[in-house]
PDB file of N, CA and C in Angstrom:
ATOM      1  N   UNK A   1     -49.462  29.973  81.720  1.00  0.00           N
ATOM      2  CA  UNK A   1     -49.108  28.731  82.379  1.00  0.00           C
ATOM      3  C   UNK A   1     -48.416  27.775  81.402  1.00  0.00           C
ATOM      4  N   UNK A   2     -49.029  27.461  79.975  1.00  0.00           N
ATOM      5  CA  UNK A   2     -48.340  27.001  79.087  1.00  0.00           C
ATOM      6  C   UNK A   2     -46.637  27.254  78.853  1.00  0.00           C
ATOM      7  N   UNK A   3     -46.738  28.633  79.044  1.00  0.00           N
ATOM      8  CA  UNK A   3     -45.425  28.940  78.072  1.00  0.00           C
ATOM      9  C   UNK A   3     -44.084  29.003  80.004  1.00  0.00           C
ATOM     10  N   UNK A   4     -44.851  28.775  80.494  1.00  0.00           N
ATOM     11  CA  UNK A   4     -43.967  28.800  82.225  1.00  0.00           C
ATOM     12  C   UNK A   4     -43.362  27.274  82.489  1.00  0.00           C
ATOM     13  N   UNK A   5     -44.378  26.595  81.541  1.00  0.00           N
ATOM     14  CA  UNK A   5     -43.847  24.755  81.657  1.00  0.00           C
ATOM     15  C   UNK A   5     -43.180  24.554  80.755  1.00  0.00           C
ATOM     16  N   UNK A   6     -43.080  25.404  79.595  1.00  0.00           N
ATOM     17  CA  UNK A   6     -42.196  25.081  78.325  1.00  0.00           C
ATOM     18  C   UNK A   6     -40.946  25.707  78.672  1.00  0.00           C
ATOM     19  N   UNK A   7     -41.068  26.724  79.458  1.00  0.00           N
ATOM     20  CA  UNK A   7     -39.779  27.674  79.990  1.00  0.00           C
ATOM     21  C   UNK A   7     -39.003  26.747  80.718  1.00  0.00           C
ATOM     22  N   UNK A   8     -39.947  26.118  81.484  1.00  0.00           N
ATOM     23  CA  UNK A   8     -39.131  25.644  83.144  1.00  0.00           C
ATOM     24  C   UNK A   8     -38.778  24.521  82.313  1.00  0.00           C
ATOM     25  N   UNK A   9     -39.026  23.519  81.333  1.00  0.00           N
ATOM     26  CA  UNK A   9     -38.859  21.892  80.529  1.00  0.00           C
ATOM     27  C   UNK A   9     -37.197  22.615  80.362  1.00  0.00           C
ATOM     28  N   UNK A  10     -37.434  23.651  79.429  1.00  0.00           N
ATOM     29  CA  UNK A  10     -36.354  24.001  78.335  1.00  0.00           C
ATOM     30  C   UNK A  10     -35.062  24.635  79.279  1.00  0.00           C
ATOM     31  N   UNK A  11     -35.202  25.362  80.168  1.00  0.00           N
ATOM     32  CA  UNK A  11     -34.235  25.467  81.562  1.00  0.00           C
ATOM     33  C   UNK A  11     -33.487  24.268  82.146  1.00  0.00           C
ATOM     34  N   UNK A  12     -34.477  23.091  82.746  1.00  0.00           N
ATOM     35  CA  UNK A  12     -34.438  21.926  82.764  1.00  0.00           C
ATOM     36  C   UNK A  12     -32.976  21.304  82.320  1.00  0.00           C
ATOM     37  N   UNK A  13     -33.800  21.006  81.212  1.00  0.00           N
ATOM     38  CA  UNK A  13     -32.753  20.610  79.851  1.00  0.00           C
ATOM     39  C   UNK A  13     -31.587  20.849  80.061  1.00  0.00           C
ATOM     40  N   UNK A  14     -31.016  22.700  79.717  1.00  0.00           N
ATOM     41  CA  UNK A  14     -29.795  23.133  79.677  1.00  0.00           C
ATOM     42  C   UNK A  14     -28.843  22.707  81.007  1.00  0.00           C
ATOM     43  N   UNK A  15     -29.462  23.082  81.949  1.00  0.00           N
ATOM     44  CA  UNK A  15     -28.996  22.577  83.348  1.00  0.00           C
ATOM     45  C   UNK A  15     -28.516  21.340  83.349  1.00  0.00           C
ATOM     46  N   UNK A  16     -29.153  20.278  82.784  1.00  0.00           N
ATOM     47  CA  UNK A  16     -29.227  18.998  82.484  1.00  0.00           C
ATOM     48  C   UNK A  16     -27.679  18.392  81.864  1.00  0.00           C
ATOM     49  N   UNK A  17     -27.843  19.343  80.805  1.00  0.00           N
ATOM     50  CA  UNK A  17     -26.832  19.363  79.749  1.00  0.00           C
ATOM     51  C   UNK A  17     -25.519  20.028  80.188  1.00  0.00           C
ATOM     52  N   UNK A  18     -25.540  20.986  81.216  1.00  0.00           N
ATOM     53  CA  UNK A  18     -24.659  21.654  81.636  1.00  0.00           C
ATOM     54  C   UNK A  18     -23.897  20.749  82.408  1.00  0.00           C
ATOM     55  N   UNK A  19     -24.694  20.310  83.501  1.00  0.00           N
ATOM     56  CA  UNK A  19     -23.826  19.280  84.728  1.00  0.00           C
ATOM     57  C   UNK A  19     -23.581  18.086  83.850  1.00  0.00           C
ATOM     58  N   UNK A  20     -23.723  17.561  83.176  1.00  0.00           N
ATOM     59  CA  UNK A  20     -23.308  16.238  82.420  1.00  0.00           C
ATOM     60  C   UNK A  20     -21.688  16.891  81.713  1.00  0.00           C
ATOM     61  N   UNK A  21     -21.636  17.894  81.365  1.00  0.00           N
ATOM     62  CA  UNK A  21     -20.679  18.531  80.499  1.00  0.00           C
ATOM     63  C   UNK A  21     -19.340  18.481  81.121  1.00  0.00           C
ATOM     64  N   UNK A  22     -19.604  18.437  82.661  1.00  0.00           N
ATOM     65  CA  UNK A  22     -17.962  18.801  83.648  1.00  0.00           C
ATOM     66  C   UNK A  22     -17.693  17.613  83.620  1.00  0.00           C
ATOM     67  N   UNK A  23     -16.480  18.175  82.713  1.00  0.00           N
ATOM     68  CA  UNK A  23     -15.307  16.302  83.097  1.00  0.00           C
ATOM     69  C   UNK A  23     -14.703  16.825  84.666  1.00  0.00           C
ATOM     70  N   UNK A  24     -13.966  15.300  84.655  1.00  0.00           N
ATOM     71  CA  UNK A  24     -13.151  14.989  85.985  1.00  0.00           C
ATOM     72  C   UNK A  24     -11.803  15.903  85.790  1.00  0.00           C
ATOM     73  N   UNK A  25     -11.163  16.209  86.701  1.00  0.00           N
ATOM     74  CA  UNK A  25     -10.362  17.109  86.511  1.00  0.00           C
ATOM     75  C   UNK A  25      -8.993  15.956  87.935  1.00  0.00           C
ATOM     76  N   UNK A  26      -8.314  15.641  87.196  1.00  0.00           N
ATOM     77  CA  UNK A  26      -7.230  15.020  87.764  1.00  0.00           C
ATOM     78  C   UNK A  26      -6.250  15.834  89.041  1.00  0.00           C
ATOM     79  N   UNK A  27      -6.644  15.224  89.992  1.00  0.00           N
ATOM     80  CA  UNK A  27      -6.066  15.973  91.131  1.00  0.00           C
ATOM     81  C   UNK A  27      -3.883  16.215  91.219  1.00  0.00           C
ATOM     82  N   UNK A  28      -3.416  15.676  90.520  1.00  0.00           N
ATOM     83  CA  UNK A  28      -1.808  15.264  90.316  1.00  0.00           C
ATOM     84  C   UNK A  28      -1.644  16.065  88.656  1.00  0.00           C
ATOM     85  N   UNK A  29      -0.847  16.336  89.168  1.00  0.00           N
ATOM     86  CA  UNK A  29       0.106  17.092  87.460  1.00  0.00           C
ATOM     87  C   UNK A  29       1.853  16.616  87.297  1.00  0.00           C
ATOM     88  N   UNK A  30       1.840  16.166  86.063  1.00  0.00           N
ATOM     89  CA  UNK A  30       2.998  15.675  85.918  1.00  0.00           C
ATOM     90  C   UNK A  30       3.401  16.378  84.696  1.00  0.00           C
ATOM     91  N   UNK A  31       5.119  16.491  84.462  1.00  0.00           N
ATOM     92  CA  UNK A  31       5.566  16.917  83.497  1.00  0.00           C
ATOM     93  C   UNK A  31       6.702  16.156  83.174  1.00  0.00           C
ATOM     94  N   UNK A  32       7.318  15.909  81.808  1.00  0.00           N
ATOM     95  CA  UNK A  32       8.008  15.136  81.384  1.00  0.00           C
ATOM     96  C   UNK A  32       9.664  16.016  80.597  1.00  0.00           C
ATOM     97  N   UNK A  33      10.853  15.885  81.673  1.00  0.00           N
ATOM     98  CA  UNK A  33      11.676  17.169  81.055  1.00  0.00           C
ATOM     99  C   UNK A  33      12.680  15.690  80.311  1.00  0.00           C
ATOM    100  N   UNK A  34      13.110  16.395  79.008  1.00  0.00           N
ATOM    101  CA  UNK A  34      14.226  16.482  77.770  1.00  0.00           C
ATOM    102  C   UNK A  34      15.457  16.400  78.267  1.00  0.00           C
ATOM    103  N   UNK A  35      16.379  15.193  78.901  1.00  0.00           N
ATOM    104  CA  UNK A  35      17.692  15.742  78.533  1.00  0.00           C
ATOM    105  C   UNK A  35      18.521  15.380  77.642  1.00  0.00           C
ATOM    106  N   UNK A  36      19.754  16.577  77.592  1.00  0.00           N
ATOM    107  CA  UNK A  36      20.360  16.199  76.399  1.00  0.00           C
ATOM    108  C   UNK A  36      19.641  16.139  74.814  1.00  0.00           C
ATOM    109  N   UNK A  37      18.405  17.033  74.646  1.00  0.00           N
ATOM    110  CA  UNK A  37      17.338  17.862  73.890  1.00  0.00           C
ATOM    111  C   UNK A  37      18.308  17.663  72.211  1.00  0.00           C
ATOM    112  N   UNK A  38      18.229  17.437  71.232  1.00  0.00           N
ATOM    113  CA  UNK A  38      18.824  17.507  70.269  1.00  0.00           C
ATOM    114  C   UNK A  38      17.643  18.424  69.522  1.00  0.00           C
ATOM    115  N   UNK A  39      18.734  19.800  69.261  1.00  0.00           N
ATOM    116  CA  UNK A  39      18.227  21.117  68.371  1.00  0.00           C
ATOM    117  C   UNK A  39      17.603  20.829  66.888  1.00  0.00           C
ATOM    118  N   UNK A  40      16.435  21.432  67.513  1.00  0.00           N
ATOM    119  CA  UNK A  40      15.911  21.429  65.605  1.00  0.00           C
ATOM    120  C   UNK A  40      14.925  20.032  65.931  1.00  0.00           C
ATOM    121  N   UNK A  41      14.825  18.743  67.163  1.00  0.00           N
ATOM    122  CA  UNK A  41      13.871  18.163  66.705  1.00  0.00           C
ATOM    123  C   UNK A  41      13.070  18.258  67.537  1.00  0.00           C
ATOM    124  N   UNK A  42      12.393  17.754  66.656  1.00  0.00           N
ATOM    125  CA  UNK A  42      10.355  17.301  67.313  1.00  0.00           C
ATOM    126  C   UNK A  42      10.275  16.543  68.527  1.00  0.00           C
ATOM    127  N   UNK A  43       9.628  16.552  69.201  1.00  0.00           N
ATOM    128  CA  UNK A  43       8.915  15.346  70.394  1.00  0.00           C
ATOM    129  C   UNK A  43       8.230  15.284  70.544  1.00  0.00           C
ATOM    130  N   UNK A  44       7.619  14.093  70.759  1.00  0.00           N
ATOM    131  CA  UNK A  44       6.041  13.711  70.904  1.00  0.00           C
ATOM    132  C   UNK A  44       5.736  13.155  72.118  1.00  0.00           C
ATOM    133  N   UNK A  45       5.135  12.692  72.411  1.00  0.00           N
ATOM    134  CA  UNK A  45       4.293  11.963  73.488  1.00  0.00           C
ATOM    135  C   UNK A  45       3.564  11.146  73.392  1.00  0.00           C
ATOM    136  N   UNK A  46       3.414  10.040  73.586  1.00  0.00           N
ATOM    137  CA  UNK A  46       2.372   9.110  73.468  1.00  0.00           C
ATOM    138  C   UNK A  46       1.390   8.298  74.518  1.00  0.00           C
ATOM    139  N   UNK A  47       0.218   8.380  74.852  1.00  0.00           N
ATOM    140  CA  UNK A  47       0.096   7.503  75.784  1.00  0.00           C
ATOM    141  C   UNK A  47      -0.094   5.677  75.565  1.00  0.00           C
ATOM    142  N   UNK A  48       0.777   5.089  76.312  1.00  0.00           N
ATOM    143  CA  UNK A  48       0.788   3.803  76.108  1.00  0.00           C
ATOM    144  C   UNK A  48      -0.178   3.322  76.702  1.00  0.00           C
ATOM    145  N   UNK A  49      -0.312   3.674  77.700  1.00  0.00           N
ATOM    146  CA  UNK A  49      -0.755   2.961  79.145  1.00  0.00           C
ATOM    147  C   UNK A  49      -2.038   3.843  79.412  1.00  0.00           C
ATOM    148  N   UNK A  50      -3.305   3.588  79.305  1.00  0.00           N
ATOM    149  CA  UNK A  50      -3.791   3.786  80.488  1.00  0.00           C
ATOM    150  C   UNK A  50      -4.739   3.002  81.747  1.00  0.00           C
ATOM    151  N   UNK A  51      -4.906   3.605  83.083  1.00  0.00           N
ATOM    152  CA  UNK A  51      -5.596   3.145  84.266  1.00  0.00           C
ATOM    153  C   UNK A  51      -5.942   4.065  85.318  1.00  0.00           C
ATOM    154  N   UNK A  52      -6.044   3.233  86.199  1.00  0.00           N
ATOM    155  CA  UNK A  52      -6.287   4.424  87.602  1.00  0.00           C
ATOM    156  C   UNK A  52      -5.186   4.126  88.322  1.00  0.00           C
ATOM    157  N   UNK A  53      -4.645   5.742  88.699  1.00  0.00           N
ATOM    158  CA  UNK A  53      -3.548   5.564  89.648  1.00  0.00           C
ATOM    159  C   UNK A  53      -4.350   5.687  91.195  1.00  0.00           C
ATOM    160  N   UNK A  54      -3.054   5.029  91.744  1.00  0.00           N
ATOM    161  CA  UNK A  54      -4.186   4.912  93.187  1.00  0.00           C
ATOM    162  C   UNK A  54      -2.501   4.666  93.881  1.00  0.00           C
ATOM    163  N   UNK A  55      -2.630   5.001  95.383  1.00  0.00           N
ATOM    164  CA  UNK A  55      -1.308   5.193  96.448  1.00  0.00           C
ATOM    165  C   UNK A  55      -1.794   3.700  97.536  1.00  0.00           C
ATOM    166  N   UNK A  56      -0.785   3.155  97.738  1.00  0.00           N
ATOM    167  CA  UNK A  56      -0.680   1.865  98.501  1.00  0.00           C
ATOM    168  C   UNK A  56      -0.892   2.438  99.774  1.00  0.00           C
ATOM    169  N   UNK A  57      -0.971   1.749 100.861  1.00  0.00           N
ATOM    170  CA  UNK A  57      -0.512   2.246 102.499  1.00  0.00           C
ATOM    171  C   UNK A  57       0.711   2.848 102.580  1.00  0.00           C
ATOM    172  N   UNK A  58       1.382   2.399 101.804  1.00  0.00           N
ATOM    173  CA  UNK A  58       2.740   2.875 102.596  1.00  0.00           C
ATOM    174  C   UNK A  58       3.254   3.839 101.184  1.00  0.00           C
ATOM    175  N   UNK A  59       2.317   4.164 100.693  1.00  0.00           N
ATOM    176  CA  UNK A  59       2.580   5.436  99.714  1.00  0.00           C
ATOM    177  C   UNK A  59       2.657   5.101  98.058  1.00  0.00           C
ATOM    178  N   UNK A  60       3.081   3.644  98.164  1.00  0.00           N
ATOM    179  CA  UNK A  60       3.771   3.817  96.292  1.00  0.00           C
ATOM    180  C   UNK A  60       2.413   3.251  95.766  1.00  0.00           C
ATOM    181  N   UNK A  61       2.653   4.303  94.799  1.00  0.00           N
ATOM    182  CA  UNK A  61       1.901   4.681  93.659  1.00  0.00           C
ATOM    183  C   UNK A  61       1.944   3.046  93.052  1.00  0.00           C
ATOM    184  N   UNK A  62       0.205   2.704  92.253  1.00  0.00           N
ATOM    185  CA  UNK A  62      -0.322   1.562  91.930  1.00  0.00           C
ATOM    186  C   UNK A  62      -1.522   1.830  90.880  1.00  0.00           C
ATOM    187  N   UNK A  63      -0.859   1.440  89.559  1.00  0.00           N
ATOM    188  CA  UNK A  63      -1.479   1.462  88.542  1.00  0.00           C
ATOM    189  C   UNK A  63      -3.019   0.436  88.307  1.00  0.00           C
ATOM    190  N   UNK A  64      -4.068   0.543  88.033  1.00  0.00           N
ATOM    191  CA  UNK A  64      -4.882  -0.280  88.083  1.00  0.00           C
ATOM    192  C   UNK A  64      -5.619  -0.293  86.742  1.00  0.00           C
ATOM    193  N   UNK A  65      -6.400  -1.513  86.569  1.00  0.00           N
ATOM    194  CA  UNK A  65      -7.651  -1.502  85.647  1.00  0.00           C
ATOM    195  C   UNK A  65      -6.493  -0.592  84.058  1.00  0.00           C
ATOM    196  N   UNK A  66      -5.473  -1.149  83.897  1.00  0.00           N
ATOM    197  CA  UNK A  66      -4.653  -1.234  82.687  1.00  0.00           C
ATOM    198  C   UNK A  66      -5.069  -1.484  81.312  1.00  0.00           C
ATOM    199  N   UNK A  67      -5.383  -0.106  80.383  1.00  0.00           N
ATOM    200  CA  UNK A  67      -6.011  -0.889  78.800  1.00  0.00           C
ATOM    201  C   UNK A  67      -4.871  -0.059  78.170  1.00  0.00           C
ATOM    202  N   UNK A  68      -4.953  -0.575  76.967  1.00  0.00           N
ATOM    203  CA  UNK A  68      -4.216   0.108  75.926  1.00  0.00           C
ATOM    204  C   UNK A  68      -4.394   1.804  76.000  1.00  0.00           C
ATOM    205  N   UNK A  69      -3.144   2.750  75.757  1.00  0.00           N
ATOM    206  CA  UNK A  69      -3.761   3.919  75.677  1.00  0.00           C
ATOM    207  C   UNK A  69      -4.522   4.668  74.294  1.00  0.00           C
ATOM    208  N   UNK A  70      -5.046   5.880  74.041  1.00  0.00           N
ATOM    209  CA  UNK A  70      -5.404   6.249  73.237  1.00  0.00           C
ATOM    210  C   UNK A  70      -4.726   6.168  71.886  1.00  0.00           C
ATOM    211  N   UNK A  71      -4.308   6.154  70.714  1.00  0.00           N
ATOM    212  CA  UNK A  71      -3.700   6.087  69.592  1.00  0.00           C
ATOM    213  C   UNK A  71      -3.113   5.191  69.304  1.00  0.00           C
ATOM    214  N   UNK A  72      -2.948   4.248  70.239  1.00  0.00           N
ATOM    215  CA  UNK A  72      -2.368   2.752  70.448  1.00  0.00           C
ATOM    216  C   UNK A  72      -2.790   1.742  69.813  1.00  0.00           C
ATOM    217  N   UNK A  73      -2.626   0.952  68.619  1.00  0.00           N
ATOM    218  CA  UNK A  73      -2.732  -0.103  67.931  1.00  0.00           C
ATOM    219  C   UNK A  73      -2.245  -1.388  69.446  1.00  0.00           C
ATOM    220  N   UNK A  74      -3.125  -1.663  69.798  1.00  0.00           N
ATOM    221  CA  UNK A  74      -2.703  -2.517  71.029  1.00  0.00           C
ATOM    222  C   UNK A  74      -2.140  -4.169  70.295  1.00  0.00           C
ATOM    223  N   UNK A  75      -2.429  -4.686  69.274  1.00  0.00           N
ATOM    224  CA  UNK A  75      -1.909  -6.009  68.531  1.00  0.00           C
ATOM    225  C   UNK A  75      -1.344  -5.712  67.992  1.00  0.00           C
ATOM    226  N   UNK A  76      -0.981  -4.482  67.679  1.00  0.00           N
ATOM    227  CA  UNK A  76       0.543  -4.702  66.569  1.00  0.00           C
ATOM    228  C   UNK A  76       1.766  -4.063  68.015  1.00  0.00           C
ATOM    229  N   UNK A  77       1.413  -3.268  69.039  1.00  0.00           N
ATOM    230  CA  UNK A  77       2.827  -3.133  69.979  1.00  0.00           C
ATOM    231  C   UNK A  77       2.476  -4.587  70.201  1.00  0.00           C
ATOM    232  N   UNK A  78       2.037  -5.207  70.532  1.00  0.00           N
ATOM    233  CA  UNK A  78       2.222  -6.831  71.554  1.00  0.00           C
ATOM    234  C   UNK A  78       2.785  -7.407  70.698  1.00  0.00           C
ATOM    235  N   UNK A  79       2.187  -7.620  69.079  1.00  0.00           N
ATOM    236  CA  UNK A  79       3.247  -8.429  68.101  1.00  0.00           C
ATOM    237  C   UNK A  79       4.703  -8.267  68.288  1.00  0.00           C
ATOM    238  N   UNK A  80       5.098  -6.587  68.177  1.00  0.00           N
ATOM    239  CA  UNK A  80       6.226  -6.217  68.171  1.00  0.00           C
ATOM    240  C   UNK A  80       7.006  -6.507  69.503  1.00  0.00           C
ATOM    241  N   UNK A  81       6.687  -6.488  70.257  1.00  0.00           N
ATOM    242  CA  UNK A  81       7.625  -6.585  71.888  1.00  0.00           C
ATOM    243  C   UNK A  81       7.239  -8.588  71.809  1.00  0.00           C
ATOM    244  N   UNK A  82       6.257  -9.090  71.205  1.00  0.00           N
ATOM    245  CA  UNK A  82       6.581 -10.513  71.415  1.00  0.00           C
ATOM    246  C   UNK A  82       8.001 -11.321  69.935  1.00  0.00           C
ATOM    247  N   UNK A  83       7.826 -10.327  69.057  1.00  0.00           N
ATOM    248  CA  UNK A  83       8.903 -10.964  67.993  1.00  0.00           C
ATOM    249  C   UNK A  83      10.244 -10.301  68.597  1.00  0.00           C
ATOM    250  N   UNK A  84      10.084  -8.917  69.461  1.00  0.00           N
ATOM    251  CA  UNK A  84      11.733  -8.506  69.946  1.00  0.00           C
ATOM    252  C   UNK A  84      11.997  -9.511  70.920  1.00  0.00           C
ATOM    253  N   UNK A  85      10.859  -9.478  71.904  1.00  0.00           N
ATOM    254  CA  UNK A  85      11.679 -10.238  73.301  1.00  0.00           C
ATOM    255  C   UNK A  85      10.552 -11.223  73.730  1.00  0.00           C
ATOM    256  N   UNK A  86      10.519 -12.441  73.257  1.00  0.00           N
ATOM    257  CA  UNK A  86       9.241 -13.364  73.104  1.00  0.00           C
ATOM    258  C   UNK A  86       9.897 -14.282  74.648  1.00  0.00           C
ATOM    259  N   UNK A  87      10.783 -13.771  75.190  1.00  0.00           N
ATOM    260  CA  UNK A  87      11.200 -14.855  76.749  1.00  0.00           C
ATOM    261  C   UNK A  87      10.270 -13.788  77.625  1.00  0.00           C
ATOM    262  N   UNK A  88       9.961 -12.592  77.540  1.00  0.00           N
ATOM    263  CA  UNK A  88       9.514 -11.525  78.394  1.00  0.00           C
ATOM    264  C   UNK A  88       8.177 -11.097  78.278  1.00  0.00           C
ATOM    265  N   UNK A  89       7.720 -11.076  76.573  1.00  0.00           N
ATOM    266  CA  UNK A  89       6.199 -11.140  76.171  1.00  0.00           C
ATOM    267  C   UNK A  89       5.381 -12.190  75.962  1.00  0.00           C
ATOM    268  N   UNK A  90       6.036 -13.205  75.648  1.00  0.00           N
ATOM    269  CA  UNK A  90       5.627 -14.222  75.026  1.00  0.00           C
ATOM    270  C   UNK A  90       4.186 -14.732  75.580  1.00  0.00           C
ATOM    271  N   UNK A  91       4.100 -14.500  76.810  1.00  0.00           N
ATOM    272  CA  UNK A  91       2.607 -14.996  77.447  1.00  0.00           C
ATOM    273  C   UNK A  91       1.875 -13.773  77.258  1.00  0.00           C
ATOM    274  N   UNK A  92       2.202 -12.501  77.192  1.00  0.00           N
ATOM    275  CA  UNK A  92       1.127 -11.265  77.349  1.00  0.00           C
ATOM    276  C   UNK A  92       0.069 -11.823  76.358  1.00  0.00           C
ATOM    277  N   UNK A  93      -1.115 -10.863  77.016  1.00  0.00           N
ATOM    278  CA  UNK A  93      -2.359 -10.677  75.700  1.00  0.00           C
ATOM    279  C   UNK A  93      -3.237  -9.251  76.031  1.00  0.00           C
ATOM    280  N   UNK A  94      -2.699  -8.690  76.573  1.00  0.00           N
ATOM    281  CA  UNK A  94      -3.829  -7.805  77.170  1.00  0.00           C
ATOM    282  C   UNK A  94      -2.379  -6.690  77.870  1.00  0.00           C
ATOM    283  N   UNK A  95      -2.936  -5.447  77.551  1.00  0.00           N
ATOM    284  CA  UNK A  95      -1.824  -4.281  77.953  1.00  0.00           C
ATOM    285  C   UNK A  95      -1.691  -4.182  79.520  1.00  0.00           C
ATOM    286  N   UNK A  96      -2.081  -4.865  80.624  1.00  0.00           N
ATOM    287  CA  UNK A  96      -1.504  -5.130  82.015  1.00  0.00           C
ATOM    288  C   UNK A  96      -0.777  -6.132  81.973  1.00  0.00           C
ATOM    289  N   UNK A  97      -1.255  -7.630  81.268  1.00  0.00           N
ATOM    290  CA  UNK A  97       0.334  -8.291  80.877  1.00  0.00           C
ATOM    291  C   UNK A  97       1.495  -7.838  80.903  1.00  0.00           C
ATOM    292  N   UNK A  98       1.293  -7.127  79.772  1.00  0.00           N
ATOM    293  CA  UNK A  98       2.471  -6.150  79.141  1.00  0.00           C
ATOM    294  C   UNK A  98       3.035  -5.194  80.337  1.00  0.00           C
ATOM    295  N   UNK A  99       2.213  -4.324  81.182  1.00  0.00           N
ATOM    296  CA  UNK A  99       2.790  -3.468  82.052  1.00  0.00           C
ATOM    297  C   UNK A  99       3.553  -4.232  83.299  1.00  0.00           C
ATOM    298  N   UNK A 100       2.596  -5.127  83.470  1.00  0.00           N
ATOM    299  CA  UNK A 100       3.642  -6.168  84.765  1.00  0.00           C
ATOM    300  C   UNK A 100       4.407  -6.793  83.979  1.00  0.00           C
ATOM    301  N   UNK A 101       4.684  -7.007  83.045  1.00  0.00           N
ATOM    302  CA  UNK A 101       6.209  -7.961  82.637  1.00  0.00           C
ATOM    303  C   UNK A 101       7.556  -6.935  82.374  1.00  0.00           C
ATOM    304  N   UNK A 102       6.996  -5.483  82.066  1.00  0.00           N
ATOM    305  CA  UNK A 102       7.864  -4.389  81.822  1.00  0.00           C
ATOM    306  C   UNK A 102       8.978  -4.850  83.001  1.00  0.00           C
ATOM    307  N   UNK A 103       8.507  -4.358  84.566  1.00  0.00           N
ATOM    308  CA  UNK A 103       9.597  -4.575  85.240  1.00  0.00           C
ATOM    309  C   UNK A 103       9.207  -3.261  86.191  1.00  0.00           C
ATOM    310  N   UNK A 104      10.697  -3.057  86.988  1.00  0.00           N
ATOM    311  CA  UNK A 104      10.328  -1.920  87.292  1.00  0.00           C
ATOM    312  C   UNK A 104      11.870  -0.753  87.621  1.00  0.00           C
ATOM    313  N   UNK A 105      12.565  -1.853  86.599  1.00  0.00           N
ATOM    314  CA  UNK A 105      13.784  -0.441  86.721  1.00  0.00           C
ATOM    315  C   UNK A 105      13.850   0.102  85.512  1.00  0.00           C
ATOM    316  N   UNK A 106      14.617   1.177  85.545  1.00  0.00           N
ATOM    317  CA  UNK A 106      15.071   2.179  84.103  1.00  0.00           C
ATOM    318  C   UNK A 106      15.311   1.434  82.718  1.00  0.00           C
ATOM    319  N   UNK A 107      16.202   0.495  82.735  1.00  0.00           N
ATOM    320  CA  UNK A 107      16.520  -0.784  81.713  1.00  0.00           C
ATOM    321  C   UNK A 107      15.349  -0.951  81.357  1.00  0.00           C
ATOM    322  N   UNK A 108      14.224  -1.726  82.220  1.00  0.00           N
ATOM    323  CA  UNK A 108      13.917  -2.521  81.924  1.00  0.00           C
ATOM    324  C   UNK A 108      12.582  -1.181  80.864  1.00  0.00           C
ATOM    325  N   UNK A 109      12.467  -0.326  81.084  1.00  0.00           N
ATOM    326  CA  UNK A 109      11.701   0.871  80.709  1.00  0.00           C
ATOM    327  C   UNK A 109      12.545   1.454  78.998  1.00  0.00           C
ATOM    328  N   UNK A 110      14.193   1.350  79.498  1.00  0.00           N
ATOM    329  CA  UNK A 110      14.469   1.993  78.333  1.00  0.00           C
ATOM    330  C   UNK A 110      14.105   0.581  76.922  1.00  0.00           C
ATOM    331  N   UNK A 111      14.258  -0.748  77.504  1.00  0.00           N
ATOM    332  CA  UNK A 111      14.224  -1.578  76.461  1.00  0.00           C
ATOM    333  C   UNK A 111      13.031  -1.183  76.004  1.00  0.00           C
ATOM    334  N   UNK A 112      12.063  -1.469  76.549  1.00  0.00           N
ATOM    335  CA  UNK A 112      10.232  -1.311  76.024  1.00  0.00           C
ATOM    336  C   UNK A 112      10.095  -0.212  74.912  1.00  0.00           C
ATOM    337  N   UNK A 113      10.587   0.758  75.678  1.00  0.00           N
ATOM    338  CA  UNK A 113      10.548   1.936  75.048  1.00  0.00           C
ATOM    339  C   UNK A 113      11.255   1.783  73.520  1.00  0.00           C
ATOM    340  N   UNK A 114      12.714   1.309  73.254  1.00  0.00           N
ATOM    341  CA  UNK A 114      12.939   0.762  72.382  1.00  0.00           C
ATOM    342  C   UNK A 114      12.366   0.011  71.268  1.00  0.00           C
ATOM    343  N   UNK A 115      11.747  -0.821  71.576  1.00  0.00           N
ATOM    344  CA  UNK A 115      10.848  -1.838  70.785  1.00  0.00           C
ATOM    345  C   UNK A 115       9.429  -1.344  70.639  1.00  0.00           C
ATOM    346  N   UNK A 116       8.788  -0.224  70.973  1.00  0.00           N
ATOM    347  CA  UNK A 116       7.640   0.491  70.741  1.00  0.00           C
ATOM    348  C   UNK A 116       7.892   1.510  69.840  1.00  0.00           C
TER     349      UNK A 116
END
């Protein structure tokens, strides 16, 4: 009886440990294609941004709950995009600032991108 309660504790446990273990698994897959690829270099990826994506009523996609992303020095990009373009950053403090002042055309994406 002893060693059936130490069995069933220690079972327990692993089970325990097992279901805690499954991450979330993101229902959307995205991929990011190269054009105009220059031979011989590197590319990286970075995440700037992260939140929860979430779909409006009428479909478009809506970023939420916005923090800095992983590897992201979040006060030194805000320094930098407020000494490039301080009419556009100048009020941010917090990386959803920053994502709603971006904009939402290509320009306004390639500048950012620029100054990061």
């Amino acid at each position: 009886m002893k060693n059936t309660k130490k069995t069933l504790s220690v079972l327990l446990a692993l089970l325990l440990c097992l279901t805690l273990s499954i991450g979330a698994f993101a229902a959307d897959t995205y991929s990011i294609t190269i054009s105009n690829s220059v031979s011989g270099h590197t590319y990286t990826a970075y995440q700037i941004f992260t939140g929860d994506l979430s779909h409006s009523a009428d479909g478009t996609p809506v970023l939420s709950n916005i923090e800095w992303g992983s590897s992201v020095n979040g006060s030194t990009v805000l320094a930098a995009l407020k000494t490039a373009n301080s009419d556009k950053y100048g009020n941010c403090s917090t990386a959803a600032d920053v994502a709603e002042a971006i904009g939402n055309t290509a320009a306004d994406a390639n500048a950012f991108a620029e100054i990061v």
